[in-house]
PDB file of N, CA and C in Angstrom:
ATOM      1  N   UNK A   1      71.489  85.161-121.678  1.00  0.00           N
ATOM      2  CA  UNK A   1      70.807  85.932-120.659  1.00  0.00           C
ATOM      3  C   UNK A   1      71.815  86.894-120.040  1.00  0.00           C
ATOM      4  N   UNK A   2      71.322  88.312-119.708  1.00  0.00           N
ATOM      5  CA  UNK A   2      72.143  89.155-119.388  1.00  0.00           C
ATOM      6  C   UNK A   2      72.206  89.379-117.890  1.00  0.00           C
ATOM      7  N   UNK A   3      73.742  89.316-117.315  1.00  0.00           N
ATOM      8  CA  UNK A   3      73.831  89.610-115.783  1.00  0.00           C
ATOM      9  C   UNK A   3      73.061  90.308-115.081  1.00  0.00           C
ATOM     10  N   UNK A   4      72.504  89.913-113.931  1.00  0.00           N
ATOM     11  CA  UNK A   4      71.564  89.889-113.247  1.00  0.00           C
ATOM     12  C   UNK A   4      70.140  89.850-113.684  1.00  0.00           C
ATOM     13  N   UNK A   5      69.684  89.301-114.907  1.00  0.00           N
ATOM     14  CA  UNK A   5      68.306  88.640-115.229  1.00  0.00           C
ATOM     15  C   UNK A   5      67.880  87.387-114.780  1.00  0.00           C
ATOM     16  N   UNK A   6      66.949  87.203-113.949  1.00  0.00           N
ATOM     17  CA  UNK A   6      67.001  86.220-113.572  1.00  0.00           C
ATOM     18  C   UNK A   6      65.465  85.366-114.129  1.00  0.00           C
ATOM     19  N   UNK A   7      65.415  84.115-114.824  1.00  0.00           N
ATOM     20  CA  UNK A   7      63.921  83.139-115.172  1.00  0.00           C
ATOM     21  C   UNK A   7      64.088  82.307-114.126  1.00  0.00           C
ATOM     22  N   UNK A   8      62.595  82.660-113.294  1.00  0.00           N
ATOM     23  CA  UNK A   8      61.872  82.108-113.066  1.00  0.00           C
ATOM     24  C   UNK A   8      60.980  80.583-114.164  1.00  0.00           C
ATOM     25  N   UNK A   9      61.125  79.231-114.480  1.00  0.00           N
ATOM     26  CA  UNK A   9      59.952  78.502-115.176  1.00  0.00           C
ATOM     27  C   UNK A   9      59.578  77.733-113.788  1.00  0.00           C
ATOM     28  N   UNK A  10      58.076  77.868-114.152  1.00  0.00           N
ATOM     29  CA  UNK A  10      57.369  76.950-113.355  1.00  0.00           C
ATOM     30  C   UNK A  10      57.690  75.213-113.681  1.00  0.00           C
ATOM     31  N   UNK A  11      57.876  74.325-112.630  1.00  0.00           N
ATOM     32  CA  UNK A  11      58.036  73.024-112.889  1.00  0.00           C
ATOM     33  C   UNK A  11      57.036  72.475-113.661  1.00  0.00           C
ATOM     34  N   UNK A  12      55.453  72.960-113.499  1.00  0.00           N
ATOM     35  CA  UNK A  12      54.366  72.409-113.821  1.00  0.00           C
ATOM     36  C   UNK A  12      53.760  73.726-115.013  1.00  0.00           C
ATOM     37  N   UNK A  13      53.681  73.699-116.195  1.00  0.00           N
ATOM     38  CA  UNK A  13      53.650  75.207-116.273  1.00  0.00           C
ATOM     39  C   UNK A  13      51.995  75.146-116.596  1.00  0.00           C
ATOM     40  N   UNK A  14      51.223  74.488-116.308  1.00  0.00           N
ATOM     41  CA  UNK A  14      50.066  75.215-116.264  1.00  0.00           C
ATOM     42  C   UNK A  14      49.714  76.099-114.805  1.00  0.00           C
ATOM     43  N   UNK A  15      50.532  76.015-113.987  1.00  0.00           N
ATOM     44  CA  UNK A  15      50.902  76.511-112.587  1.00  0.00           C
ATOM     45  C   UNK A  15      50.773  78.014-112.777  1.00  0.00           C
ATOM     46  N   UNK A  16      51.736  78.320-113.556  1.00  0.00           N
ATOM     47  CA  UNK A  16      51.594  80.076-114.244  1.00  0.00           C
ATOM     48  C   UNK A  16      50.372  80.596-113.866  1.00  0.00           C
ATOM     49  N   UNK A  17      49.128  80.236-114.931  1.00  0.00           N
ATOM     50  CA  UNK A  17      48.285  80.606-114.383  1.00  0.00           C
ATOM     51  C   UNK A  17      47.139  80.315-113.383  1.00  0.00           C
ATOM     52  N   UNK A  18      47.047  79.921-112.535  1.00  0.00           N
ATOM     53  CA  UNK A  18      46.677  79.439-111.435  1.00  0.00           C
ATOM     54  C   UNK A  18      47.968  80.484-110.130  1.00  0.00           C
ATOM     55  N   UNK A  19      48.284  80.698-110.183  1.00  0.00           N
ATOM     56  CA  UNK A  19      49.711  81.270-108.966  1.00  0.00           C
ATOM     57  C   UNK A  19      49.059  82.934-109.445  1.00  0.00           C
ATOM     58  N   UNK A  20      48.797  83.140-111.052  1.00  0.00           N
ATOM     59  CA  UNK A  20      48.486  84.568-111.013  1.00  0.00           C
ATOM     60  C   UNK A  20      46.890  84.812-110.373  1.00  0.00           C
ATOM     61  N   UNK A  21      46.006  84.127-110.449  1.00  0.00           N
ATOM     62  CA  UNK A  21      45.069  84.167-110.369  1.00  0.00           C
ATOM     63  C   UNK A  21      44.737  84.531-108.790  1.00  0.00           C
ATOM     64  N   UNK A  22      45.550  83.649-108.386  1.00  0.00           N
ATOM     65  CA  UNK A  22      46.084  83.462-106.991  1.00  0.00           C
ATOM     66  C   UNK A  22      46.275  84.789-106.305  1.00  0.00           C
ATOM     67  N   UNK A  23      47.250  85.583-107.269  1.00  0.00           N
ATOM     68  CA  UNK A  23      47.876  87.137-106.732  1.00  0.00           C
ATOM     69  C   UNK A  23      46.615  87.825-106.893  1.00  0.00           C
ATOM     70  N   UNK A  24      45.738  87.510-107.861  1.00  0.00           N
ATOM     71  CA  UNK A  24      44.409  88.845-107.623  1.00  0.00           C
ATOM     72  C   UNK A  24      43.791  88.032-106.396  1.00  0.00           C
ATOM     73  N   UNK A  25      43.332  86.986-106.590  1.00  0.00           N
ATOM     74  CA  UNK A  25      42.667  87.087-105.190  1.00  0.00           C
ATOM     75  C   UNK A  25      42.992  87.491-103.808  1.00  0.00           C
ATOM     76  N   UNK A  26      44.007  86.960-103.623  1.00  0.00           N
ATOM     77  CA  UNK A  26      44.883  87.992-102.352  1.00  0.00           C
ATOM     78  C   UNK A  26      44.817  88.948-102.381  1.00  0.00           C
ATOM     79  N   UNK A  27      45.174  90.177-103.208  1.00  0.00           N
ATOM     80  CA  UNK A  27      45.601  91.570-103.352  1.00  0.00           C
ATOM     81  C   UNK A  27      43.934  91.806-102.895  1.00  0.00           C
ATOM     82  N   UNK A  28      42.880  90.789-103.374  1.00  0.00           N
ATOM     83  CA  UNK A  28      41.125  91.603-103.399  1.00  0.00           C
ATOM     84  C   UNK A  28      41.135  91.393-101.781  1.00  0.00           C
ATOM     85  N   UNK A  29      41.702  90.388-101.488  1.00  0.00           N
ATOM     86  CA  UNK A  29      41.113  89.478 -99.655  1.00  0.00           C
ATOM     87  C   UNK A  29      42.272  90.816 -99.172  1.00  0.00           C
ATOM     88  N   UNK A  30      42.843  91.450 -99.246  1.00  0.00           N
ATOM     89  CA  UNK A  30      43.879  92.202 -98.220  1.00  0.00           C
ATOM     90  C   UNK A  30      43.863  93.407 -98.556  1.00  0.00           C
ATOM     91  N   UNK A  31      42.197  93.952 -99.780  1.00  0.00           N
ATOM     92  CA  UNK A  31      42.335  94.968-100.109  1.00  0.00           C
ATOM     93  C   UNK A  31      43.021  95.787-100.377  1.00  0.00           C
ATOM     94  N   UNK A  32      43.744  95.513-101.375  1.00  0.00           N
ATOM     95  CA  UNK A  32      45.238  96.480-102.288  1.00  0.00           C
ATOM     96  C   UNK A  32      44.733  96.327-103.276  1.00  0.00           C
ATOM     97  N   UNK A  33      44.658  97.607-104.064  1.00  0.00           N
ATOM     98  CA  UNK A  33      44.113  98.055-105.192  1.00  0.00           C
ATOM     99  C   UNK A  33      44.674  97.458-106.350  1.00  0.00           C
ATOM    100  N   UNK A  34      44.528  96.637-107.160  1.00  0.00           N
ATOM    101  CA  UNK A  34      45.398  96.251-107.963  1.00  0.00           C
ATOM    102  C   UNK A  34      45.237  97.160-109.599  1.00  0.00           C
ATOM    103  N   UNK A  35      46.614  97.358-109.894  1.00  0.00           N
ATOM    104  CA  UNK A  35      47.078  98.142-110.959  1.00  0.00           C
ATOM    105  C   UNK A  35      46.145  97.740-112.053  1.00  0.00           C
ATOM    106  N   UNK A  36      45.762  98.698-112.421  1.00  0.00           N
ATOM    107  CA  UNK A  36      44.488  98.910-114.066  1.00  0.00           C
ATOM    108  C   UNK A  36      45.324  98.547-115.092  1.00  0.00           C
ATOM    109  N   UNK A  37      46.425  99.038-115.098  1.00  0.00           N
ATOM    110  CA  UNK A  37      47.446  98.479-116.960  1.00  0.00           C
ATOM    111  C   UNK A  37      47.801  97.553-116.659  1.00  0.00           C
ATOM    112  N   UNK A  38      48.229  96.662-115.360  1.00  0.00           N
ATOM    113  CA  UNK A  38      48.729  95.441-114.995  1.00  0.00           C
ATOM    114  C   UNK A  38      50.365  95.403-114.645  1.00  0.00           C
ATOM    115  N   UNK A  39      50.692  96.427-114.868  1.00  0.00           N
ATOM    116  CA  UNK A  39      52.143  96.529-113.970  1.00  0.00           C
ATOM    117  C   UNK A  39      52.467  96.871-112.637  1.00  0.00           C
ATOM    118  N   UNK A  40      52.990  95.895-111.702  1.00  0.00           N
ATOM    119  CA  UNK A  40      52.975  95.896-110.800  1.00  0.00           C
ATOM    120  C   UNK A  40      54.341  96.669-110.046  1.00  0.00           C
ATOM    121  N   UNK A  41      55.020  97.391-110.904  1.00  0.00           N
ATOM    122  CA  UNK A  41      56.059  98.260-110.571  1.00  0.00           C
ATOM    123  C   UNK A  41      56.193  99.053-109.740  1.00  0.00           C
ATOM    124  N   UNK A  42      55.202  99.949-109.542  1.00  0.00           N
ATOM    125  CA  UNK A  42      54.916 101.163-109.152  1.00  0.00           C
ATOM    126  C   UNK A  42      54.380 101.160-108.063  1.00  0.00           C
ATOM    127  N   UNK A  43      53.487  99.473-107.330  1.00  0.00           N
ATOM    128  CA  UNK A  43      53.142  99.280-105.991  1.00  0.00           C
ATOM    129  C   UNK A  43      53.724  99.353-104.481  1.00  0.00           C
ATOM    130  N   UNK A  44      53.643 100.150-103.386  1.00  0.00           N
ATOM    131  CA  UNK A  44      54.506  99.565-102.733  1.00  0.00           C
ATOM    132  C   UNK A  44      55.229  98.612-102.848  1.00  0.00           C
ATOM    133  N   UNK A  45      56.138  98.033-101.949  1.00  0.00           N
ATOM    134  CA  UNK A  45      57.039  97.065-101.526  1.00  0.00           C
ATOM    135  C   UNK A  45      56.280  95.892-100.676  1.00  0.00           C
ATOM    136  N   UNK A  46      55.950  96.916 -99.523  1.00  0.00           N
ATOM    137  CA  UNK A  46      55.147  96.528 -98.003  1.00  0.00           C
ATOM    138  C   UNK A  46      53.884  95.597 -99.191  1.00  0.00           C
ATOM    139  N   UNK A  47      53.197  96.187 -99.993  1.00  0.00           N
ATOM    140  CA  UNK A  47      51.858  95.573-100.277  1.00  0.00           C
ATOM    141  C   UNK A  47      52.456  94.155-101.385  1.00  0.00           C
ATOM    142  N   UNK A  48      53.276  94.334-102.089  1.00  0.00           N
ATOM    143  CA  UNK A  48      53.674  93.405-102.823  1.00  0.00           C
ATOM    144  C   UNK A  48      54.420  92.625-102.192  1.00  0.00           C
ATOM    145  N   UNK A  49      54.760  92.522-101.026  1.00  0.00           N
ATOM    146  CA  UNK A  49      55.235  91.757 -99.926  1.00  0.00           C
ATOM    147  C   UNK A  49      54.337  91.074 -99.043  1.00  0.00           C
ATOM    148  N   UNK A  50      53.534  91.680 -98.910  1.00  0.00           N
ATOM    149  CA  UNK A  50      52.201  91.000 -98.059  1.00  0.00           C
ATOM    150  C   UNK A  50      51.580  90.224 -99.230  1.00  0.00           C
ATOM    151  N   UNK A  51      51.151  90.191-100.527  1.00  0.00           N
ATOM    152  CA  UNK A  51      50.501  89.300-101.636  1.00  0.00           C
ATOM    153  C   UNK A  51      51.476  88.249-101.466  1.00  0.00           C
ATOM    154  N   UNK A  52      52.910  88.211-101.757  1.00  0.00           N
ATOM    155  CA  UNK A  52      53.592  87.278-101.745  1.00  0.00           C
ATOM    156  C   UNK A  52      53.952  86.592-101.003  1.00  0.00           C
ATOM    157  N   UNK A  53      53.981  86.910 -99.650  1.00  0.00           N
ATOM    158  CA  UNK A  53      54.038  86.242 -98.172  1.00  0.00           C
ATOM    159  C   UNK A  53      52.649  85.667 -97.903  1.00  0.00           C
ATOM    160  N   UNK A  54      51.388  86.155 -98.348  1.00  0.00           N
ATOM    161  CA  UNK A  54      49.831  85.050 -98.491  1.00  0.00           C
ATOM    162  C   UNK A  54      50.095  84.245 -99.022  1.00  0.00           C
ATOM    163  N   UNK A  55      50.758  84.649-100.574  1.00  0.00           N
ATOM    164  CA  UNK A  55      51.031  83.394-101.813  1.00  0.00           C
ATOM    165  C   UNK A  55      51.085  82.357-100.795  1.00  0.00           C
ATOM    166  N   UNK A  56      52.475  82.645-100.321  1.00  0.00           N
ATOM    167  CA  UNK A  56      53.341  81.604 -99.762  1.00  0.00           C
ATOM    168  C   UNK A  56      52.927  80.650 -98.731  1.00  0.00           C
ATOM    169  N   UNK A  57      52.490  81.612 -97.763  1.00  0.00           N
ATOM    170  CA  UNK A  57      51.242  80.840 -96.793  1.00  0.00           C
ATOM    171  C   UNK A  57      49.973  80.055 -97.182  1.00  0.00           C
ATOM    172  N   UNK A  58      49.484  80.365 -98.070  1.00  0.00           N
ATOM    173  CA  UNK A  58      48.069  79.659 -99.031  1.00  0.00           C
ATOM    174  C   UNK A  58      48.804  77.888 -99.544  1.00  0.00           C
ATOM    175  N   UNK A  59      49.964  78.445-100.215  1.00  0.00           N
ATOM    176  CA  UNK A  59      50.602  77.128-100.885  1.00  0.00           C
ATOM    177  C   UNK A  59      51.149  76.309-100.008  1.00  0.00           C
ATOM    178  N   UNK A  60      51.709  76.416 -98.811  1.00  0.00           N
ATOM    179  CA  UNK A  60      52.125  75.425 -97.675  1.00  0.00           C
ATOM    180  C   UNK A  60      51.055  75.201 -96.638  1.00  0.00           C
ATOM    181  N   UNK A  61      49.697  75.910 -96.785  1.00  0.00           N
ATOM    182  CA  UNK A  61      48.512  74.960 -96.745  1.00  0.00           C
ATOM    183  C   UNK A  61      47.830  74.069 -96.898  1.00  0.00           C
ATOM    184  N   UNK A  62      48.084  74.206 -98.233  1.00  0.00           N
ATOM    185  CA  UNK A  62      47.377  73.699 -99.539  1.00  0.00           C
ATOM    186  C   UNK A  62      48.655  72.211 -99.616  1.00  0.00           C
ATOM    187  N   UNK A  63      49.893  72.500 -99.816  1.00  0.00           N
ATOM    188  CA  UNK A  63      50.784  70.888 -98.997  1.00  0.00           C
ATOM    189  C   UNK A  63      50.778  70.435 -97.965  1.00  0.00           C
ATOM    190  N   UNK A  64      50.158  71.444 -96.982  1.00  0.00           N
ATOM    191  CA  UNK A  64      50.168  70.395 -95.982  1.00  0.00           C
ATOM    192  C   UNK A  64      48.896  69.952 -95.603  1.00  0.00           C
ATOM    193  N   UNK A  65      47.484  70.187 -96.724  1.00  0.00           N
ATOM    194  CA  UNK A  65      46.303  69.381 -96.676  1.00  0.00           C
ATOM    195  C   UNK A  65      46.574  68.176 -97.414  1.00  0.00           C
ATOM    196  N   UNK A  66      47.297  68.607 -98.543  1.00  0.00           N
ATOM    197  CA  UNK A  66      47.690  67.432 -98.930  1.00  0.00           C
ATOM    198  C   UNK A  66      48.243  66.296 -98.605  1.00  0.00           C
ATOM    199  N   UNK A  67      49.505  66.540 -98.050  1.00  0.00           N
ATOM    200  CA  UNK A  67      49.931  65.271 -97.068  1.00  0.00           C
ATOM    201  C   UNK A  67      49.836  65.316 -96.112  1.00  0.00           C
ATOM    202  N   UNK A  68      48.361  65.776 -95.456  1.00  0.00           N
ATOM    203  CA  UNK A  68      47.425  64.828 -94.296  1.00  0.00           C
ATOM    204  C   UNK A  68      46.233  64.192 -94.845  1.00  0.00           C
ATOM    205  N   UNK A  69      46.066  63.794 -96.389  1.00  0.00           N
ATOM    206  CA  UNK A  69      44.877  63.450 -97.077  1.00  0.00           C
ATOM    207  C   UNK A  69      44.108  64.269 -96.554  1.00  0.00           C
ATOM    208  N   UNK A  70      43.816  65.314 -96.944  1.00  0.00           N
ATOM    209  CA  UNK A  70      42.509  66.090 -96.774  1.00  0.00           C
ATOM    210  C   UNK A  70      41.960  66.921 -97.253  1.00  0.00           C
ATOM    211  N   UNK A  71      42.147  66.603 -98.304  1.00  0.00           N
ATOM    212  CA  UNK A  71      41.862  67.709 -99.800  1.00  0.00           C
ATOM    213  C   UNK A  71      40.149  67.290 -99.440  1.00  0.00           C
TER     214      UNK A  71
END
């Protein structure tokens, strides 16, 4: 692997997709247009920062329904 490439693997890897699925629904709930060819390069910062800061918030929800039993 070449300096400064960095992998990401999911621990669980059917996770992959479920986490992407995840990013369209956010981007639809916060209304940001999401890219037609699927590269997300060219998006703001600010908007690909706000999907990923929901991510993040959704998933430490989602643990902490969990360990209060309340799925």
């Amino acid at each position: 692997m070449a300096l400064g490439q960095k992998r990401n693997t999911p621990v669980v890897p059917q996770s992959a997709r479920v986490l992407e699925q995840l990013k369209y629904e956010i981007a639809h709930e916060l209304g940001i247009s999401i890219p037609q060819d699927g590269y997300w390069g060219t998006m703001l910062t600010r908007d690909t920062g706000a999907i990923g800061g929901n991510i993040t918030k959704r998933l430490v929800q989602i643990a902490e329904q969990q360990l209060a039993g309340q799925q």
